[in-house]
N, C-alpha and C. Protein backbone atom coordinates (compact mmCIF):
# COMPACT_ATOMS: atom_id res chain seq x y z
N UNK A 1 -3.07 15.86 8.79
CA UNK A 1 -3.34 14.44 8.66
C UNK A 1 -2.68 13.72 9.84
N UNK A 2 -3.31 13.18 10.86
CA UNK A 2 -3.24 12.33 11.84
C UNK A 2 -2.63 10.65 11.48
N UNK A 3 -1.19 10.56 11.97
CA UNK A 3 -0.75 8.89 11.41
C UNK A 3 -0.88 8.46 12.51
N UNK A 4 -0.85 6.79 12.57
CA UNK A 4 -0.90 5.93 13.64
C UNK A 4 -0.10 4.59 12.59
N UNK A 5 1.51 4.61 13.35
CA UNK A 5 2.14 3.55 13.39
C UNK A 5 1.62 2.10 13.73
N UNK A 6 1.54 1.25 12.81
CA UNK A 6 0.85 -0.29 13.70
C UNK A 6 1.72 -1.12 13.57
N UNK A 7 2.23 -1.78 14.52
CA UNK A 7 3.49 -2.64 14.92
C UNK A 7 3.11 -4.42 15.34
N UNK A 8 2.72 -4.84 14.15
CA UNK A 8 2.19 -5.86 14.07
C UNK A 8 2.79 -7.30 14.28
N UNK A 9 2.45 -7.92 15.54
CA UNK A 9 3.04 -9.02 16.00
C UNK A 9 4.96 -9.44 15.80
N UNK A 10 5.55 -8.25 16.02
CA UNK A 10 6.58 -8.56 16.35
C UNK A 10 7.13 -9.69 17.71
N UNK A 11 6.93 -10.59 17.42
CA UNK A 11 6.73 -12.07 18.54
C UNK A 11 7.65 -12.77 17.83
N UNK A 12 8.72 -13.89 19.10
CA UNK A 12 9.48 -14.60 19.32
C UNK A 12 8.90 -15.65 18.04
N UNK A 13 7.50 -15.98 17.89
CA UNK A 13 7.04 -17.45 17.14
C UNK A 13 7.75 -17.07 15.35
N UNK A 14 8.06 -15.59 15.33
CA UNK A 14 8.36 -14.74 13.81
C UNK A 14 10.37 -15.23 14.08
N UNK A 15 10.78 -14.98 15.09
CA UNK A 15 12.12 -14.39 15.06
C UNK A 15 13.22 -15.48 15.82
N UNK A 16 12.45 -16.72 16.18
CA UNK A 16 13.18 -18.13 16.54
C UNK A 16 13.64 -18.50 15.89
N UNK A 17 14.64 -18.88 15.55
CA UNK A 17 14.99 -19.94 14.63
C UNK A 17 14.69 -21.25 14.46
N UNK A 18 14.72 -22.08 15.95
CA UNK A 18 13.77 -23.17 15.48
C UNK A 18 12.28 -22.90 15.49
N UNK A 19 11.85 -21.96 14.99
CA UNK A 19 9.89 -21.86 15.28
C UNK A 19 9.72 -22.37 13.44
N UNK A 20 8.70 -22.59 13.20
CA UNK A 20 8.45 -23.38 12.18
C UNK A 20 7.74 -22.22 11.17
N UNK A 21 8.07 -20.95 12.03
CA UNK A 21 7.32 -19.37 10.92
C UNK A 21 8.53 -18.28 11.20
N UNK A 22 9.77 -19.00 11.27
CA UNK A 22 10.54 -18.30 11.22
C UNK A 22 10.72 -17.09 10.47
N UNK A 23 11.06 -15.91 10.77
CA UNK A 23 11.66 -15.52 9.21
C UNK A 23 13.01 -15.25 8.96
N UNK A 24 13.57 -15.59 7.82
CA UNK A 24 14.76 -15.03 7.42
C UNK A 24 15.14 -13.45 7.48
N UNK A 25 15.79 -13.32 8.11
CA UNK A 25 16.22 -11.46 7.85
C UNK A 25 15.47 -10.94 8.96
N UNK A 26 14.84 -11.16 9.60
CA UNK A 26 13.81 -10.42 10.92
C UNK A 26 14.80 -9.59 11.46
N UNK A 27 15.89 -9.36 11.81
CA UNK A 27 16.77 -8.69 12.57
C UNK A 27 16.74 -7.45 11.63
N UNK A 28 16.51 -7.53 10.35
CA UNK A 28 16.49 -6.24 9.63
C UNK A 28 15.59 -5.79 9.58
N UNK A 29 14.39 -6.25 9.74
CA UNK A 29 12.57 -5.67 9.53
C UNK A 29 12.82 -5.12 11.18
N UNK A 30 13.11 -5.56 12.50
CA UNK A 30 12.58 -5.12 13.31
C UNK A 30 13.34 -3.92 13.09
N UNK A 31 14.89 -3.74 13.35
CA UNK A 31 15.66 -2.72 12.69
C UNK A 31 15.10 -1.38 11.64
N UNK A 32 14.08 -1.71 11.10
CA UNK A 32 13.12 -0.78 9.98
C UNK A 32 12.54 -0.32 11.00
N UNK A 33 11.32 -1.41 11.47
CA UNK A 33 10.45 -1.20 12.23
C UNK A 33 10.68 0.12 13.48
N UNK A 34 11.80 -0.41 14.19
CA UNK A 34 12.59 0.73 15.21
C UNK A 34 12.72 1.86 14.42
N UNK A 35 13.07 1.99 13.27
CA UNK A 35 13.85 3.15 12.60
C UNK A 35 12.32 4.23 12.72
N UNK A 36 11.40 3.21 12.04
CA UNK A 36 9.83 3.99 11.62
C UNK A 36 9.27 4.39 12.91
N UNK A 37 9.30 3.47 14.29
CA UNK A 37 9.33 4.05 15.05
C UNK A 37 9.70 5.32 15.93
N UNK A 38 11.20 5.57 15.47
CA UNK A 38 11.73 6.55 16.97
C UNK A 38 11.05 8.21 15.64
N UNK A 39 11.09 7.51 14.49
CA UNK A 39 10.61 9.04 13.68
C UNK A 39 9.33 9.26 13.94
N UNK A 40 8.27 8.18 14.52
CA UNK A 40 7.02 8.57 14.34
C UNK A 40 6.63 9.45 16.22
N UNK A 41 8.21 8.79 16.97
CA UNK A 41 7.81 9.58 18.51
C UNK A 41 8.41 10.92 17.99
N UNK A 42 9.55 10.70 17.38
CA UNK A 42 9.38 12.67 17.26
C UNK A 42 8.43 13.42 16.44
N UNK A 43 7.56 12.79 15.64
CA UNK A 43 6.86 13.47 14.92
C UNK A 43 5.35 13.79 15.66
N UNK A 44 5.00 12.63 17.15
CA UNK A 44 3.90 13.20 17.92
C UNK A 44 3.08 12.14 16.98
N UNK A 45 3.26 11.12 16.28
CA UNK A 45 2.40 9.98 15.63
C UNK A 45 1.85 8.59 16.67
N UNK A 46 1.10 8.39 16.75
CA UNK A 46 0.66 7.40 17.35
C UNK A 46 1.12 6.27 17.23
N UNK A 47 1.54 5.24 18.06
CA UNK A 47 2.41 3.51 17.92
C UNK A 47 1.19 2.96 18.54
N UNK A 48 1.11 2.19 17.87
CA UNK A 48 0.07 0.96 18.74
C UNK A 48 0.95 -0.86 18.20
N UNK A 49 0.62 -1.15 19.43
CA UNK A 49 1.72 -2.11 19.53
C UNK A 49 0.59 -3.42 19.23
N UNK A 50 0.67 -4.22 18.53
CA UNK A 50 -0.41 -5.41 18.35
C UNK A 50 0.65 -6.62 18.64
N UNK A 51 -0.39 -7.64 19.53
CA UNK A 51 0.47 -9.01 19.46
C UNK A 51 -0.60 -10.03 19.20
N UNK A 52 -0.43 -11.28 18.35
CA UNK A 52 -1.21 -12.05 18.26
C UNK A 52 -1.12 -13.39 19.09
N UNK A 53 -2.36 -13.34 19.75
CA UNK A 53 -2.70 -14.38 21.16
C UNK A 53 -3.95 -15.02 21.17
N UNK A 54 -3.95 -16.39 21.48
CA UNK A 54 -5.16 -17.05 21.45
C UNK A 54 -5.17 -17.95 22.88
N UNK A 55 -6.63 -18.31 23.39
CA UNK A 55 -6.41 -19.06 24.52
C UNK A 55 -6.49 -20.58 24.05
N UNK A 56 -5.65 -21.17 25.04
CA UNK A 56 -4.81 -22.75 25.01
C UNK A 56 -6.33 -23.63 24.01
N UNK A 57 -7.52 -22.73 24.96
CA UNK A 57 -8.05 -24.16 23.76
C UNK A 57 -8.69 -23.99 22.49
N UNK A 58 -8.57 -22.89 22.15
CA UNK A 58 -8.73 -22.26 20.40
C UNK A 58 -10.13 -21.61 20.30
N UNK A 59 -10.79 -21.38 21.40
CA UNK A 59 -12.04 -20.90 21.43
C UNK A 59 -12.11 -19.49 21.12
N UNK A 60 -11.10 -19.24 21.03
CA UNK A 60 -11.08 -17.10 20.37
C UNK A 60 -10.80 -17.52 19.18
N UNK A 61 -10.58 -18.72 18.66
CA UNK A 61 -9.54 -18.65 17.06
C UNK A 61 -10.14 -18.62 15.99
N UNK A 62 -11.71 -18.23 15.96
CA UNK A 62 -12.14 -18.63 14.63
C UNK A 62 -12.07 -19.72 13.63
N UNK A 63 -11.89 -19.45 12.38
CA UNK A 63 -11.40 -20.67 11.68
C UNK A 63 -9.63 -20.56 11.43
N UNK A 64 -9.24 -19.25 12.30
CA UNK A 64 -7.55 -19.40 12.08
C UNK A 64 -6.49 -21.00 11.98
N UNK A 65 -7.40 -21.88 12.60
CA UNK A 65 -6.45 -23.00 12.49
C UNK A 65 -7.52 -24.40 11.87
N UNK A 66 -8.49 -24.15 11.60
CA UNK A 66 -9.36 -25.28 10.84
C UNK A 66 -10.13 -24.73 9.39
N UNK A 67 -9.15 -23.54 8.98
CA UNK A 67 -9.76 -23.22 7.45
C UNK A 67 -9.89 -23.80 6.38
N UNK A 68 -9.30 -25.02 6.68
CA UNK A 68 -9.31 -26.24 5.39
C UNK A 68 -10.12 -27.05 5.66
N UNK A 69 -10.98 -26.98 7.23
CA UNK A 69 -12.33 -27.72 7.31
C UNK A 69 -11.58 -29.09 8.41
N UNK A 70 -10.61 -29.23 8.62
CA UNK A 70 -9.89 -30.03 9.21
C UNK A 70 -9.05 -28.84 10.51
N UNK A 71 -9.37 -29.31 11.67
CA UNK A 71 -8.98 -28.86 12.89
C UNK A 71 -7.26 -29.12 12.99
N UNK A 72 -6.60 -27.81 13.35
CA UNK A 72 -4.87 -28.20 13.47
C UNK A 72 -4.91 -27.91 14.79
N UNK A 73 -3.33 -27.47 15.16
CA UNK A 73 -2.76 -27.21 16.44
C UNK A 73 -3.20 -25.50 16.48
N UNK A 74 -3.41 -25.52 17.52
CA UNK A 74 -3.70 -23.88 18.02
C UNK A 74 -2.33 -23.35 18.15
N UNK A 75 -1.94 -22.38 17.79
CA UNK A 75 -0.87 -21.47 18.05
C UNK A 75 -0.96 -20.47 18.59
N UNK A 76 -0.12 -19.64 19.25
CA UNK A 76 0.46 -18.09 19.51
C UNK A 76 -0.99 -18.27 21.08
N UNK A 77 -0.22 -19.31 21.44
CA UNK A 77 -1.08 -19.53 23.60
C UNK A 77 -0.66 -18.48 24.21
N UNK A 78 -1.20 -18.06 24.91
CA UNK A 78 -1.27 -16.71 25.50
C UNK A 78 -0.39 -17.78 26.75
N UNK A 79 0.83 -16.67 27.52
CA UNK A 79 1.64 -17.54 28.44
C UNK A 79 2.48 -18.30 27.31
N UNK A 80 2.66 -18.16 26.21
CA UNK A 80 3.88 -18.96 25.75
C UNK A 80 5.34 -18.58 25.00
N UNK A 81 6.10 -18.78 25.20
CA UNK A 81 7.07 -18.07 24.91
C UNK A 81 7.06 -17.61 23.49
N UNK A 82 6.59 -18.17 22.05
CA UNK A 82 6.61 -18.02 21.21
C UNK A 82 5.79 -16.83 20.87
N UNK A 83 4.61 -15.97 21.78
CA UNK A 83 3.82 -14.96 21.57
C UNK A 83 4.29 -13.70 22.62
N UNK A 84 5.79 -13.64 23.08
CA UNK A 84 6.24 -12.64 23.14
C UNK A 84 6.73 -11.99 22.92
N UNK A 85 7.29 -10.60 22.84
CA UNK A 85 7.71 -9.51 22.13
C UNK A 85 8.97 -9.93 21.79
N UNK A 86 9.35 -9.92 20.45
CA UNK A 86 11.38 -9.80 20.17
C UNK A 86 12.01 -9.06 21.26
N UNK A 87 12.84 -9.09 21.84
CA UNK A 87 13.84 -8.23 22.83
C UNK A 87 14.39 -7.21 21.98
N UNK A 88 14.73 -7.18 20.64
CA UNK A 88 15.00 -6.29 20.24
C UNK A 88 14.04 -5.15 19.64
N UNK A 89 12.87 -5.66 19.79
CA UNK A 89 11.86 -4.50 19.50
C UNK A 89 11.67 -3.18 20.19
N UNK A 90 11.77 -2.37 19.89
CA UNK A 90 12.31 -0.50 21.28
C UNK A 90 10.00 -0.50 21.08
N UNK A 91 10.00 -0.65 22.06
CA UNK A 91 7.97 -0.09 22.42
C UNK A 91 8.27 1.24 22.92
N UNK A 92 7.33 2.03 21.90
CA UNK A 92 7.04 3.74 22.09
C UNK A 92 7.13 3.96 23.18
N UNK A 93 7.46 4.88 24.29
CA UNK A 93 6.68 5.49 25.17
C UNK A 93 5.47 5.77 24.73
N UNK A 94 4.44 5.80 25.41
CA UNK A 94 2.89 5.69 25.09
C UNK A 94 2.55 5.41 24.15
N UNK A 95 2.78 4.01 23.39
CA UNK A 95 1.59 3.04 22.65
C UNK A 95 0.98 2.77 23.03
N UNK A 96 -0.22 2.61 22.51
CA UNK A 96 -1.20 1.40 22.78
C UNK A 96 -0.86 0.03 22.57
N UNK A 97 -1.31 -0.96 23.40
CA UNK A 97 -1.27 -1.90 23.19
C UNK A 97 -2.11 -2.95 23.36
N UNK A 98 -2.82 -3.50 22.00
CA UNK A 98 -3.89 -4.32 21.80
C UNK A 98 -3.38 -5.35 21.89
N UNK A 99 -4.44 -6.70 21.65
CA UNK A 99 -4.19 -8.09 21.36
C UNK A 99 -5.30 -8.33 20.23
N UNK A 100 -4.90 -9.42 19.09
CA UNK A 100 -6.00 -9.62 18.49
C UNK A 100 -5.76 -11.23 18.47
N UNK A 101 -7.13 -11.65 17.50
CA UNK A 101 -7.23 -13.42 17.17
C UNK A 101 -7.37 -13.49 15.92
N UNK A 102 -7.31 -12.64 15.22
CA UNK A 102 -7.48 -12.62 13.32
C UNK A 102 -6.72 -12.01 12.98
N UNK A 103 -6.40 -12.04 11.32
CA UNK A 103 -5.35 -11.58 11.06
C UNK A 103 -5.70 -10.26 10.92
N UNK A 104 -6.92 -9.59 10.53
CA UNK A 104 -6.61 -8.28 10.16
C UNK A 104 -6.42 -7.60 11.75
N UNK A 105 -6.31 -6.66 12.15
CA UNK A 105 -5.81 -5.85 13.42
C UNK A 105 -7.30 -4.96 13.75
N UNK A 106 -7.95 -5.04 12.97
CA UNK A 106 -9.22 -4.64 13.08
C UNK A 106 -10.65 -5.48 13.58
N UNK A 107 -10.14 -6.55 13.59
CA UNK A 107 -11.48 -7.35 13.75
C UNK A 107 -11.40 -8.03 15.20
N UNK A 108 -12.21 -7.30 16.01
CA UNK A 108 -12.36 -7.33 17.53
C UNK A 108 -11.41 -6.73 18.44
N UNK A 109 -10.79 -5.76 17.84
CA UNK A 109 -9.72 -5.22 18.67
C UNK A 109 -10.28 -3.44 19.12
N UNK A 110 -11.24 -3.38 18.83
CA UNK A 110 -11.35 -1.61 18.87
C UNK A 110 -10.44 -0.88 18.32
N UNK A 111 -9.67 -1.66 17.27
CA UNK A 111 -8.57 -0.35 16.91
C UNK A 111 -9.52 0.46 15.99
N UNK A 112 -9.92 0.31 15.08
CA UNK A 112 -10.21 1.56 14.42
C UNK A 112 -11.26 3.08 15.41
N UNK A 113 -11.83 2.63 16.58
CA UNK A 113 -12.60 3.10 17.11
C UNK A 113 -11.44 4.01 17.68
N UNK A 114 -10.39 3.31 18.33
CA UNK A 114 -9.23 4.34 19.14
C UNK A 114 -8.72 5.28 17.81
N UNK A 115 -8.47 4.79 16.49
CA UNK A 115 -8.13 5.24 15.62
C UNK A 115 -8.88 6.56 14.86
N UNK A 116 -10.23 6.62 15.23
CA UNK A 116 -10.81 7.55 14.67
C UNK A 116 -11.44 8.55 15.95
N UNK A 117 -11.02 8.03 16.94
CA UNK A 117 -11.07 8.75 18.37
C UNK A 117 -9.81 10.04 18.38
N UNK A 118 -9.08 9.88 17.79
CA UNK A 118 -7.50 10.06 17.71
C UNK A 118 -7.19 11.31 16.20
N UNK A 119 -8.27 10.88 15.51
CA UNK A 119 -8.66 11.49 14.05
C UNK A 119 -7.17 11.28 13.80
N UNK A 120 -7.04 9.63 13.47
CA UNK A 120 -5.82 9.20 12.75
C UNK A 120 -6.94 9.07 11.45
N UNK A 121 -6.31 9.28 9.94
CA UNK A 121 -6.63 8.93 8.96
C UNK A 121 -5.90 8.28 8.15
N UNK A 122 -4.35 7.92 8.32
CA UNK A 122 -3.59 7.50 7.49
C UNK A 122 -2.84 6.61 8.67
N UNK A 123 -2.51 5.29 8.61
CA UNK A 123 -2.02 4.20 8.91
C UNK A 123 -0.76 3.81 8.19
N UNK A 124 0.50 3.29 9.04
CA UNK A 124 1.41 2.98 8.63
C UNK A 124 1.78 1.13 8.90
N UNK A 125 1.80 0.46 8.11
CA UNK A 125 1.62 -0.88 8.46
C UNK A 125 3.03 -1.74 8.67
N UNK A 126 3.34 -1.88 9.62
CA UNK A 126 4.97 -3.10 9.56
C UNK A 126 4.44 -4.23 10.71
N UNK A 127 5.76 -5.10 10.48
CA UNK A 127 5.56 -5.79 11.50
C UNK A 127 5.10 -7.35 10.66
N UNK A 128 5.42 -8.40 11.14
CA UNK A 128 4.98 -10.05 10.53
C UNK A 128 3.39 -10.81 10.23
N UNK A 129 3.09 -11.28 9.76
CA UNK A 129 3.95 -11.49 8.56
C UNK A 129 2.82 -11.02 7.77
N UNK A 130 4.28 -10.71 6.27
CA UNK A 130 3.92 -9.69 5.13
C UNK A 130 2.45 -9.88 4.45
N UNK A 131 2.10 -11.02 4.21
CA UNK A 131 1.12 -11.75 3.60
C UNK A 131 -0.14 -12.27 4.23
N UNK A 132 -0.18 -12.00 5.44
CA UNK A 132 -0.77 -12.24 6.41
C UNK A 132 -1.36 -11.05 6.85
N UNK A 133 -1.64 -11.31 8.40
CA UNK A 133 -1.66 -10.03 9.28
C UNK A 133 -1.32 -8.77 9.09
N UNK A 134 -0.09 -8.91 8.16
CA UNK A 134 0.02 -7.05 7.45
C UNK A 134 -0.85 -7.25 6.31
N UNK A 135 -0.99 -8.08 5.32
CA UNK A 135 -1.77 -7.39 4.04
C UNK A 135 -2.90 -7.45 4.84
N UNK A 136 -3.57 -8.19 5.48
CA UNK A 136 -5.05 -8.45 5.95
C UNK A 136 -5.01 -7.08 6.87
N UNK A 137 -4.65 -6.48 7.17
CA UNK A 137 -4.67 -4.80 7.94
C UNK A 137 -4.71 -4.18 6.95
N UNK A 138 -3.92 -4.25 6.03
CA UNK A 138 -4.10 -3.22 5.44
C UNK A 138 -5.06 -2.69 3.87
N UNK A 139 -5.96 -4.08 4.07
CA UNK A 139 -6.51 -4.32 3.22
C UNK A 139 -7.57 -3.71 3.92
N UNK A 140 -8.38 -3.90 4.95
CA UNK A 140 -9.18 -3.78 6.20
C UNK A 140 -8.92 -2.31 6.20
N UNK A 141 -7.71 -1.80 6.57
CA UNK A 141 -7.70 -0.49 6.78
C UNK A 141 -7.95 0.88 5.38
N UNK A 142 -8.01 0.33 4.54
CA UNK A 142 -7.96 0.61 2.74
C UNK A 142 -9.72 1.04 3.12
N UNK A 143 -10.01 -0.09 3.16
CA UNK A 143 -11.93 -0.86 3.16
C UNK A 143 -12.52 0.44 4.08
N UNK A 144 -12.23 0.88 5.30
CA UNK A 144 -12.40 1.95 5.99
C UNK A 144 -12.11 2.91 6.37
N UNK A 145 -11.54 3.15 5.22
CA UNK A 145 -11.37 5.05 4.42
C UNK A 145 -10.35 5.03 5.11
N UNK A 146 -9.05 4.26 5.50
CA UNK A 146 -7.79 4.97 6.15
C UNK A 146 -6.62 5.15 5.08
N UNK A 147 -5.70 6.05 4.67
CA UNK A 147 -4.65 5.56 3.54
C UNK A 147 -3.81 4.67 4.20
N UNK A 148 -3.26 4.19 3.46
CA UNK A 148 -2.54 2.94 4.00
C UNK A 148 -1.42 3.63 3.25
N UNK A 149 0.09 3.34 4.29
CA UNK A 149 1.80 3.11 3.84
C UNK A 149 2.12 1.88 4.26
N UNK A 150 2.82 0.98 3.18
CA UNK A 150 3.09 -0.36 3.88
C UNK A 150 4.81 -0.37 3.23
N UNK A 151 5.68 0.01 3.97
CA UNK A 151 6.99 -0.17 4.35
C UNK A 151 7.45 -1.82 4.28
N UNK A 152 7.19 -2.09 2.98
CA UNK A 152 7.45 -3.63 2.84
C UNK A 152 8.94 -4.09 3.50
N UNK A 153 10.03 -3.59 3.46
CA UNK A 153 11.21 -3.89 3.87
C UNK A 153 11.08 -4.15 5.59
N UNK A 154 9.98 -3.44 6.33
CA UNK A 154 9.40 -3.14 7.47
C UNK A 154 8.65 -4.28 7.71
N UNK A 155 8.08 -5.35 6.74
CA UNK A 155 7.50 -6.40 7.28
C UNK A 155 8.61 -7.60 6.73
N UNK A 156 7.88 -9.11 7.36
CA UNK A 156 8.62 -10.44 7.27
C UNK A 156 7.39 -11.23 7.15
N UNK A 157 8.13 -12.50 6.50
CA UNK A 157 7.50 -13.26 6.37
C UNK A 157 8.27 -14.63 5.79
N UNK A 158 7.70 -16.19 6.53
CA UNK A 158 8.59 -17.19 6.28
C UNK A 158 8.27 -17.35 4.79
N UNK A 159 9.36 -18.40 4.10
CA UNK A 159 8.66 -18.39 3.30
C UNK A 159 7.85 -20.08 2.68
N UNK A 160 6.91 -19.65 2.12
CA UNK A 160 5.90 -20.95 2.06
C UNK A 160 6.25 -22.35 1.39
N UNK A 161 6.79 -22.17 0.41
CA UNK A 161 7.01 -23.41 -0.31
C UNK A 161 8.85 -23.16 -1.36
N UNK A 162 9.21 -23.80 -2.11
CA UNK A 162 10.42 -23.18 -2.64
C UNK A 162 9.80 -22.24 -3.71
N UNK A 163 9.11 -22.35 -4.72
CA UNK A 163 8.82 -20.96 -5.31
C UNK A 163 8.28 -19.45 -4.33
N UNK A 164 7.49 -19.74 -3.80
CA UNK A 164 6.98 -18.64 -2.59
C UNK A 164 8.11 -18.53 -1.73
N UNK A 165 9.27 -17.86 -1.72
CA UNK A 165 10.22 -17.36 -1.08
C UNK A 165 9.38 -16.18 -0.22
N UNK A 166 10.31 -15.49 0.78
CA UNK A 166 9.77 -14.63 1.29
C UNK A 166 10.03 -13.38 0.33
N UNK A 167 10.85 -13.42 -0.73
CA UNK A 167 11.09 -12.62 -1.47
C UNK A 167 9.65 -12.18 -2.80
N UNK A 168 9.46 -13.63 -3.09
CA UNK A 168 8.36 -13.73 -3.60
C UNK A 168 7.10 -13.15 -3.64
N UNK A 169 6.84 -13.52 -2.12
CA UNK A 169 5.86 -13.67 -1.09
C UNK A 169 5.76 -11.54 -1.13
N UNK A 170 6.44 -10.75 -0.95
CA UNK A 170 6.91 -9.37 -0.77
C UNK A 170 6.44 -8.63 -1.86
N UNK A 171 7.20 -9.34 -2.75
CA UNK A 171 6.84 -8.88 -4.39
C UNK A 171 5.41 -9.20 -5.08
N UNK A 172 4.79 -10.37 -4.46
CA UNK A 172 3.81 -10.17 -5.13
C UNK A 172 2.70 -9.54 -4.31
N UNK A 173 2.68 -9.49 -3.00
CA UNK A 173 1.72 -8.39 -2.03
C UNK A 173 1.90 -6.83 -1.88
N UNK A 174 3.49 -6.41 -2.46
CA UNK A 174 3.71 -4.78 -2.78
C UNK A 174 2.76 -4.93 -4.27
N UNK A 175 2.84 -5.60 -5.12
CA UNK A 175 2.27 -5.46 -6.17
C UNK A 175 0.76 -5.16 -6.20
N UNK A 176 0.63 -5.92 -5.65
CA UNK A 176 -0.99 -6.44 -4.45
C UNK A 176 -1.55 -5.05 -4.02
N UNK A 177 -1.29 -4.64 -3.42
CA UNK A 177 -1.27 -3.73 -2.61
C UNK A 177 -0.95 -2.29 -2.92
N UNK A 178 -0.23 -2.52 -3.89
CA UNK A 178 0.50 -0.76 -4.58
C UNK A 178 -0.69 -0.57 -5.57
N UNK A 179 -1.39 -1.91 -6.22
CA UNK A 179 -2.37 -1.20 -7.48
C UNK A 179 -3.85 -0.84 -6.91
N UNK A 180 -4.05 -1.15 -5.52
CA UNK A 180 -5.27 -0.52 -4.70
C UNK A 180 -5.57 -0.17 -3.67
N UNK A 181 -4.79 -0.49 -3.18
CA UNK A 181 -4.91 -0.59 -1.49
C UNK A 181 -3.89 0.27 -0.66
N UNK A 182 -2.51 0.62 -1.25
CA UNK A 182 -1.64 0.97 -0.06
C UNK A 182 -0.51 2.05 -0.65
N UNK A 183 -0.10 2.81 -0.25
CA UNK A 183 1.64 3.54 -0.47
C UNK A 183 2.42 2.35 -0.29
N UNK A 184 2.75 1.90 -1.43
CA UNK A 184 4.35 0.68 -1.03
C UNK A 184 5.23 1.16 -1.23
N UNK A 185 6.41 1.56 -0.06
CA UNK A 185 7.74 1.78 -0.17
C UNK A 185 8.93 1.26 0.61
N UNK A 186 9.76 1.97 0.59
CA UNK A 186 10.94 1.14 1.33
C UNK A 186 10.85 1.57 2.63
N UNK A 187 11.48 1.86 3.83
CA UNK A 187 11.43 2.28 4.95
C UNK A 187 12.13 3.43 4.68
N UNK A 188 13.45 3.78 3.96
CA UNK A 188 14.08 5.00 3.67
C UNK A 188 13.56 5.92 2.83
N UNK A 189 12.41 5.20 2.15
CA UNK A 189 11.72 6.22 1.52
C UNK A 189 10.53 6.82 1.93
N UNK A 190 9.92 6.01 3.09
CA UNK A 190 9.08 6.46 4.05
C UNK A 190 9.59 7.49 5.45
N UNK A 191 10.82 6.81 5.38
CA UNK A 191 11.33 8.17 6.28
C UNK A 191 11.50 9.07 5.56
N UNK A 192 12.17 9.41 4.46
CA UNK A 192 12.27 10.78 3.93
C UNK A 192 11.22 11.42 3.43
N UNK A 193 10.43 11.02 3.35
CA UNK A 193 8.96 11.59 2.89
C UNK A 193 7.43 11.76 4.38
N UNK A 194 8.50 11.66 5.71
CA UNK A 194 7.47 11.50 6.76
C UNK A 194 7.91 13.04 7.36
């Protein structure tokens, strides 16, 4: 069975403190993230590195920023500091590295094409945010016969309102996700079982 690590928008706009999608605790998800990493270069597993980027005038963005039918601010400008890599993120020796404009990691990126080029069948999902861009991968990746592991401790996410904590937010998408769609575990339990 062929894995392919996906390292999903680990970007400055996740790990600022003043950015307005901050997350709490990010220093520990990328920390996972690295961990799932340096096991998947000794194991000969594939990293593909994803960052999410749109151009200044929202014309790649879909309805990412007018889904309520009302037009917002475009985010994650290609050239802006907020859509570059954390410094503390370690990038594989030989990942790939895509860009996408939607949340799932599949939609206009050729990944699954490199992915089944590769005869990856099982996908490992981390990286920001939990509820987002990771469930929307790995929901996507479920949909086209890949197994999905989603290393929830491995993703982040701000959190939305005071009930929707990011804690919340975790618990109810492992739930989400564990009854159809994915392997939900911890990162230590994904390493010991990789």
């Amino acid at each position: 069975m062929a894995r392919a690590i996906l390292v999903i928008d680990v970007q400055k706009v996740y790990t600022d403190p003043a950015s307005p999608l901050h997350c709490v605790g990010n220093g520990d998800v990328i920390a996972n993230i690295n961990a799932i990493v340096a096991a998947a270069e000794t194991a000969g597993d594939l990293v593909v590195q994803i960052r999410h980027v749109h151009r200044a005038d929202g014309s790649d963005a879909g309805r990412m920023f007018d889904f309520s039918g009302e037009p917002g601010e475009i985010g994650f400008v290609a050239g802006t500091e907020e859509v570059e890599d954390d410094p503390r993120l370690k990038i594989a020796a030989g990942a790939l590295s895509i860009s996408k404009q939607r949340y799932s990691s599949f939609i206009g990126t050729g990944l699954d094409r490199m992915l089944r080029e590769r005869s990856v069948d099982r996908i490992v999902v981390t990286g920001f945010m939990t509820n987002f861009c990771c469930e929307a991968t790995a929901r996507h990746g479920h949909d086209l016969d890949f197994f999905v592991d989603f290393p929830i401790d491995a993703t982040g996410s701000p959190g939305l309102s005071d009930a929707a904590t990011q804690d919340a937010i975790k618990a109810a998408t492992a739930a989400t996700l564990a009854a159809g769609f994915a392997r939900v575990m911890t990162t230590a339990e994904w390493l010991a079982g990789s």
